[in-house]
Each structure stands twice: as C-alpha cells, then as structure tokens.
C-alpha atoms as a PDB file:
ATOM      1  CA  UNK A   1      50.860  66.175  45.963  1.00  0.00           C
ATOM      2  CA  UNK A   2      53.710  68.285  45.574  1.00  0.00           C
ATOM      3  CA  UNK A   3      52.622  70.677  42.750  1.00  0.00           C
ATOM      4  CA  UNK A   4      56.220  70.544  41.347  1.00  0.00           C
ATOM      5  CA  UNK A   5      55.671  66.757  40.403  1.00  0.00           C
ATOM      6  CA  UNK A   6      52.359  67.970  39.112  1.00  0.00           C
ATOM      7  CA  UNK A   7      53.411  70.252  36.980  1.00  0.00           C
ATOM      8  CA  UNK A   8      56.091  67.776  35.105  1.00  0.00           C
ATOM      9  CA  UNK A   9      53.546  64.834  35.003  1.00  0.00           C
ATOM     10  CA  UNK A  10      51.186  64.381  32.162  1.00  0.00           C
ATOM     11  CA  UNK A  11      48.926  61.183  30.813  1.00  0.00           C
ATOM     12  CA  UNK A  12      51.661  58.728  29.485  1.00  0.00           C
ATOM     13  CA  UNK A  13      49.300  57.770  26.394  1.00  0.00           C
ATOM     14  CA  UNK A  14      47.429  60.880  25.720  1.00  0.00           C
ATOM     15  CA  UNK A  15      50.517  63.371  27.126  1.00  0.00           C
ATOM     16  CA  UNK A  16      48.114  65.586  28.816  1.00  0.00           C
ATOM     17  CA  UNK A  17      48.311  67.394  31.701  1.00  0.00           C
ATOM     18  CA  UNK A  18      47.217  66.001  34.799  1.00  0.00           C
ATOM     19  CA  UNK A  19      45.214  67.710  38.051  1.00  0.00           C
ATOM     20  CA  UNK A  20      44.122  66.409  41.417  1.00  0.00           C
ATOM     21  CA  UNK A  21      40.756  64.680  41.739  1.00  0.00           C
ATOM     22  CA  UNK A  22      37.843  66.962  43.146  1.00  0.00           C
ATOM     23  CA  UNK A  23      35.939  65.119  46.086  1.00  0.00           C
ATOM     24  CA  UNK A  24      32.993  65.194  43.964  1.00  0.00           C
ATOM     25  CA  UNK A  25      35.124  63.198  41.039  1.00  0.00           C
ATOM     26  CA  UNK A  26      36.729  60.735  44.078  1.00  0.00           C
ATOM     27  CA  UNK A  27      32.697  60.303  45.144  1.00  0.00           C
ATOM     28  CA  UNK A  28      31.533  59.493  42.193  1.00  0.00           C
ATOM     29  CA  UNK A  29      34.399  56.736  41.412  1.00  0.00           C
ATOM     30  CA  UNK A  30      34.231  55.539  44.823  1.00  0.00           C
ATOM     31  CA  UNK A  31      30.570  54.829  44.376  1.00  0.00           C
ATOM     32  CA  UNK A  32      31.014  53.334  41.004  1.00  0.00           C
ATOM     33  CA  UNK A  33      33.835  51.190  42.671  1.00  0.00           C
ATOM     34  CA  UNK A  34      31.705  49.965  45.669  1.00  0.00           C
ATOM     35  CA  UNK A  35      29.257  49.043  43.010  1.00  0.00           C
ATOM     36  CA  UNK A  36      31.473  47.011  41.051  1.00  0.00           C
ATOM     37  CA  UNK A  37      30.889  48.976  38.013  1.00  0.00           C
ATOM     38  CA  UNK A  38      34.035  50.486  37.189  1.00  0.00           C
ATOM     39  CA  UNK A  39      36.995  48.614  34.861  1.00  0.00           C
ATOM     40  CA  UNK A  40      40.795  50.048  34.180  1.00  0.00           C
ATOM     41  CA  UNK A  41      41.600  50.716  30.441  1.00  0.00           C
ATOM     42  CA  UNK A  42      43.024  46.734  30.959  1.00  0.00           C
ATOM     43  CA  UNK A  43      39.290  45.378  31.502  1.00  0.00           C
ATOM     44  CA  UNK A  44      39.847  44.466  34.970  1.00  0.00           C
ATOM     45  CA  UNK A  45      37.407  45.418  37.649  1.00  0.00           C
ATOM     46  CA  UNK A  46      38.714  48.010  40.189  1.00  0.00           C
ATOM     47  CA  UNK A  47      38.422  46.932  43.814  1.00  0.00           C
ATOM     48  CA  UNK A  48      39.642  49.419  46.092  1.00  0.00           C
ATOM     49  CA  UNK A  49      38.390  52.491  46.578  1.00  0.00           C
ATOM     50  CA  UNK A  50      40.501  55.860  45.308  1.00  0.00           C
ATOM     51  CA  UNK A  51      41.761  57.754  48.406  1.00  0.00           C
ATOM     52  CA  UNK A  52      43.520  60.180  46.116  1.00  0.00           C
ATOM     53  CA  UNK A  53      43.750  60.698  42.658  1.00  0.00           C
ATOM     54  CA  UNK A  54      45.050  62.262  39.189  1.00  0.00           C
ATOM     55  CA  UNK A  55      42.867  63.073  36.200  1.00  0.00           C
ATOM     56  CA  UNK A  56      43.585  64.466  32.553  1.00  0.00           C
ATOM     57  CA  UNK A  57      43.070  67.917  32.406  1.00  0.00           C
ATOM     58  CA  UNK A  58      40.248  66.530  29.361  1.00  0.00           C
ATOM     59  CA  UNK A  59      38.527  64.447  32.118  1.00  0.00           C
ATOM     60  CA  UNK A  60      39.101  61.478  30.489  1.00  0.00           C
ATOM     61  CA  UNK A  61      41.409  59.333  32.489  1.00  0.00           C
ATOM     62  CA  UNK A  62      41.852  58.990  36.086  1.00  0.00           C
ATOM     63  CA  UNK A  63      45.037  57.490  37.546  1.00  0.00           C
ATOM     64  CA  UNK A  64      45.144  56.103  41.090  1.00  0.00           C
ATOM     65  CA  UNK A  65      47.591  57.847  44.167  1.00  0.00           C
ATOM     66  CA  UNK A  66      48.852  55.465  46.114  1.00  0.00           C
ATOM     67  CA  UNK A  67      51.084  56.223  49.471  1.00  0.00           C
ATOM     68  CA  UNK A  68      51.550  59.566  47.349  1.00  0.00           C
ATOM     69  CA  UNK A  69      53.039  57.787  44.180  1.00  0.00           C
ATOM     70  CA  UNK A  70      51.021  58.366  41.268  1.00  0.00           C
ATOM     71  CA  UNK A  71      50.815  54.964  39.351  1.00  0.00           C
ATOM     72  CA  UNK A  72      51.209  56.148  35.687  1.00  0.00           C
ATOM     73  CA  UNK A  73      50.645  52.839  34.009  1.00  0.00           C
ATOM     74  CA  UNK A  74      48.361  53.250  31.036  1.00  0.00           C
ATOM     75  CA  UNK A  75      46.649  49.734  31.898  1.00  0.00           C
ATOM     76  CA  UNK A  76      46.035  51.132  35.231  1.00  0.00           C
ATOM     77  CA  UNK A  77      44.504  54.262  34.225  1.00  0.00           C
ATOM     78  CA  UNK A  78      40.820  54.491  34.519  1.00  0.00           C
ATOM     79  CA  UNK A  79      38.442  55.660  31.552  1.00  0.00           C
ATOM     80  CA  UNK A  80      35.364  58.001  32.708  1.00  0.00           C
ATOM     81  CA  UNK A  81      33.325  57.433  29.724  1.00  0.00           C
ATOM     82  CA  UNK A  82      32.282  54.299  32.073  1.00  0.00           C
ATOM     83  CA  UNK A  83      30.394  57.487  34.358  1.00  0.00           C
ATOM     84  CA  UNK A  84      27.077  58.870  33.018  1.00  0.00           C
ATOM     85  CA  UNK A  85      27.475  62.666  34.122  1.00  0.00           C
ATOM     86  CA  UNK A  86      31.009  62.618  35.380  1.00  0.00           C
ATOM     87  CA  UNK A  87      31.793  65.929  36.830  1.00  0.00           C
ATOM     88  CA  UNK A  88      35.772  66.015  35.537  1.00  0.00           C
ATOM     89  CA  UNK A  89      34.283  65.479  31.419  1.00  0.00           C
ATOM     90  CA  UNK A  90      32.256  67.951  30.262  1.00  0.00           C
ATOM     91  CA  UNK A  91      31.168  66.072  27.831  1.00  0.00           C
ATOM     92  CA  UNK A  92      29.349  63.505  29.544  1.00  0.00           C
ATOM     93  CA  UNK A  93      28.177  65.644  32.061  1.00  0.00           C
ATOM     94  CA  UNK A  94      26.480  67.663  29.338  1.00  0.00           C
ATOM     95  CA  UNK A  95      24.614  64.814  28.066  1.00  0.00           C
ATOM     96  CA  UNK A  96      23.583  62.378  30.779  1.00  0.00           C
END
C-alpha cells in the first residue's frame, strides 16, 4: 500500500490511524474466517479470506484490502474483540 494513502487514511468511525495487517494478525483472521467464526460490525458472517489488510492503530478494527483499495465502510469493518488473544489489541492479548 502506498504509505502516502496510509498516512491520510484513518478509521471512518473511530478517526484513528490505520497500519497494515501483520501476517500473524492476517493468520489469525484467516483462521477465524475458515472457521466461520468471524462477523463484520454489520452482523454478517465474513466469507473470504483477508489477503491484505488495514487495522486501527488501537487494534480494534480491521478493514479488508481488496485489489489494493481499502474498503472503508464502517459496516464492513471487522471488530477483534470477536479474537481471544489477538495479536494487533493488547488488550485481549493480555487477558486470554
């Protein structure tokens, strides 16, 4: 991702910052995914597995990358409170 885009995107609901996903964060919502444990902020099940991705510099959202257009819809954004231990919040992954 081109880090000038990066730097002028931020959450649309919370305004934060956003960074890439680490592999580790992709892994672990690619697992959750192929599991069919994982909903968007909407309630709807995600289906396809995240081949790139944008999180809130708080670790709390994940938005998907898709043909390298981040899709900044809140509804599409997806919450990792849903992940026990999720690397990207420190919160969680300080009490799993």
């Amino acid at each position: 991702m081109d880090k000038r885009l990066l730097d002028i995107l931020c959450c649309p609901v919370s305004k934060r910052p956003l960074r890439p996903l680490t592999s580790a964060e992709r892994d672990q919502l690619n697992n959750a995914i192929r599991a069919g444990s994982l909903d968007t902020v909407a309630g709807e099940k995600v289906a396809e597995p995240i081949a790139e991705g944008l999180i809130t510099t708080d670790g709390q959202v994940v938005y998907r990358v898709e043909d390298g257009i981040p899709v900044m819809l809140p509804e599409a954004g997806i919450g990792t409170v849903q992940l026990q231990g999720f690397p990207g919040n420190p919160a969680l992954a300080q009490n799993p």
